[in-house]
Protein backbone atom coordinates (compact mmCIF):
# COMPACT_ATOMS: atom_id res chain seq x y z
CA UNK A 1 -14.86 29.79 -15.78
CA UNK A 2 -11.73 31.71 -14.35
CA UNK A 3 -11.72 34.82 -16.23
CA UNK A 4 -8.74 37.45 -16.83
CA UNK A 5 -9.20 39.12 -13.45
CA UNK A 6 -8.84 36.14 -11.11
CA UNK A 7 -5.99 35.12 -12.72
CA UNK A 8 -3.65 37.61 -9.79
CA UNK A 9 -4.91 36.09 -6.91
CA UNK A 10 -4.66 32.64 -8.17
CA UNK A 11 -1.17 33.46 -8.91
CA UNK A 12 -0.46 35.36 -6.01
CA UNK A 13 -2.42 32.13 -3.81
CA UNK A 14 0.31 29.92 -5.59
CA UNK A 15 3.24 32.59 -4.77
CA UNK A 16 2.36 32.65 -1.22
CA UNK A 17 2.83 29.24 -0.87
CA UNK A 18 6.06 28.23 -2.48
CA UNK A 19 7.61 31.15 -0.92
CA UNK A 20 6.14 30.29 2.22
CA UNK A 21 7.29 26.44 2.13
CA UNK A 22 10.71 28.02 1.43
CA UNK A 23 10.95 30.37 3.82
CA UNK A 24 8.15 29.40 6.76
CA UNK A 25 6.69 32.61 6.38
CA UNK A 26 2.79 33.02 4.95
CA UNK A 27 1.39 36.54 4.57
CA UNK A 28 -2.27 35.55 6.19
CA UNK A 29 -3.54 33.19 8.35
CA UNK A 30 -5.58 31.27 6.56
CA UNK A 31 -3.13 29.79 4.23
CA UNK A 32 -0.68 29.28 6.80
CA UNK A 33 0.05 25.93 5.65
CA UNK A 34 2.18 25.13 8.77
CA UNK A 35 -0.84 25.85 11.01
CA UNK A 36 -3.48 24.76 8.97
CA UNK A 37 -2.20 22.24 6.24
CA UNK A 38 -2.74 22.04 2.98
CA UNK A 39 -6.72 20.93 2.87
CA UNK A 40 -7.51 23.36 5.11
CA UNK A 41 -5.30 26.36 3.12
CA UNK A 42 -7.21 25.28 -0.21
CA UNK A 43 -10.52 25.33 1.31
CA UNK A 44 -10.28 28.57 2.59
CA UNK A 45 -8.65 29.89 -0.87
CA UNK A 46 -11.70 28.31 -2.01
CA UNK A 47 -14.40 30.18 -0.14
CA UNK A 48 -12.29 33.35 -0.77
CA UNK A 49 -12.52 32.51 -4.43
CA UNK A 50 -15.86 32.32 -4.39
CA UNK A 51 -15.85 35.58 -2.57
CA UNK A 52 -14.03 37.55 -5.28
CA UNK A 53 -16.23 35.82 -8.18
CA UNK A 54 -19.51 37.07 -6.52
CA UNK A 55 -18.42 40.14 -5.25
CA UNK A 56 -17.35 40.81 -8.82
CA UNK A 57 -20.56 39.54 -10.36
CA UNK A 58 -21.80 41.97 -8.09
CA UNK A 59 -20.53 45.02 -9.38
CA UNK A 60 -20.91 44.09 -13.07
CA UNK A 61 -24.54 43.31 -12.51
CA UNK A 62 -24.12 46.50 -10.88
CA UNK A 63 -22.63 48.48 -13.67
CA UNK A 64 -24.86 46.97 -16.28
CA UNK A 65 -28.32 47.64 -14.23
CA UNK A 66 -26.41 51.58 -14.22
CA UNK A 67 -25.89 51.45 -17.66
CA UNK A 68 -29.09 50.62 -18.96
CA UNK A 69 -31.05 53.33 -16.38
CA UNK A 70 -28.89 56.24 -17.84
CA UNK A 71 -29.69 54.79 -21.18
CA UNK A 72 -33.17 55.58 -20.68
């Protein structure tokens, strides 16, 4: 489920490349479209995706496991 948080850099992923097919210019390399293409651009969006939702699983697991200790 996209939540509230990963709504940014799913717009900012979708930014990056209209601008980019506009002007030829992509802010990182691996969604460099004219390098890469488009399957490869959405896979690594993909993995980075993933990234962000574990990494913030991660620290709400994190905060919740710190919450409950200083609860005790």
């Amino acid at each position: 489920m996209l939540t509230a948080w990963m709504l940014y850099p799913f717009c900012y992923l979708l930014y990056s490349i209209m601008r980019g097919a506009i002007t030829n210019y992509y802010p990182y390399p691996f969604i460099d479209v004219n390098k890469i293409g488009y399957a490869k651009t959405f896979t690594n969006a993909g993995f980075v995706f993933i990234g962000f939702l574990l990494l913030g699983a991660l620290f709400i697991g994190y905060d919740k496991i710190k919450k409950q200790s200083v609860g005790k």
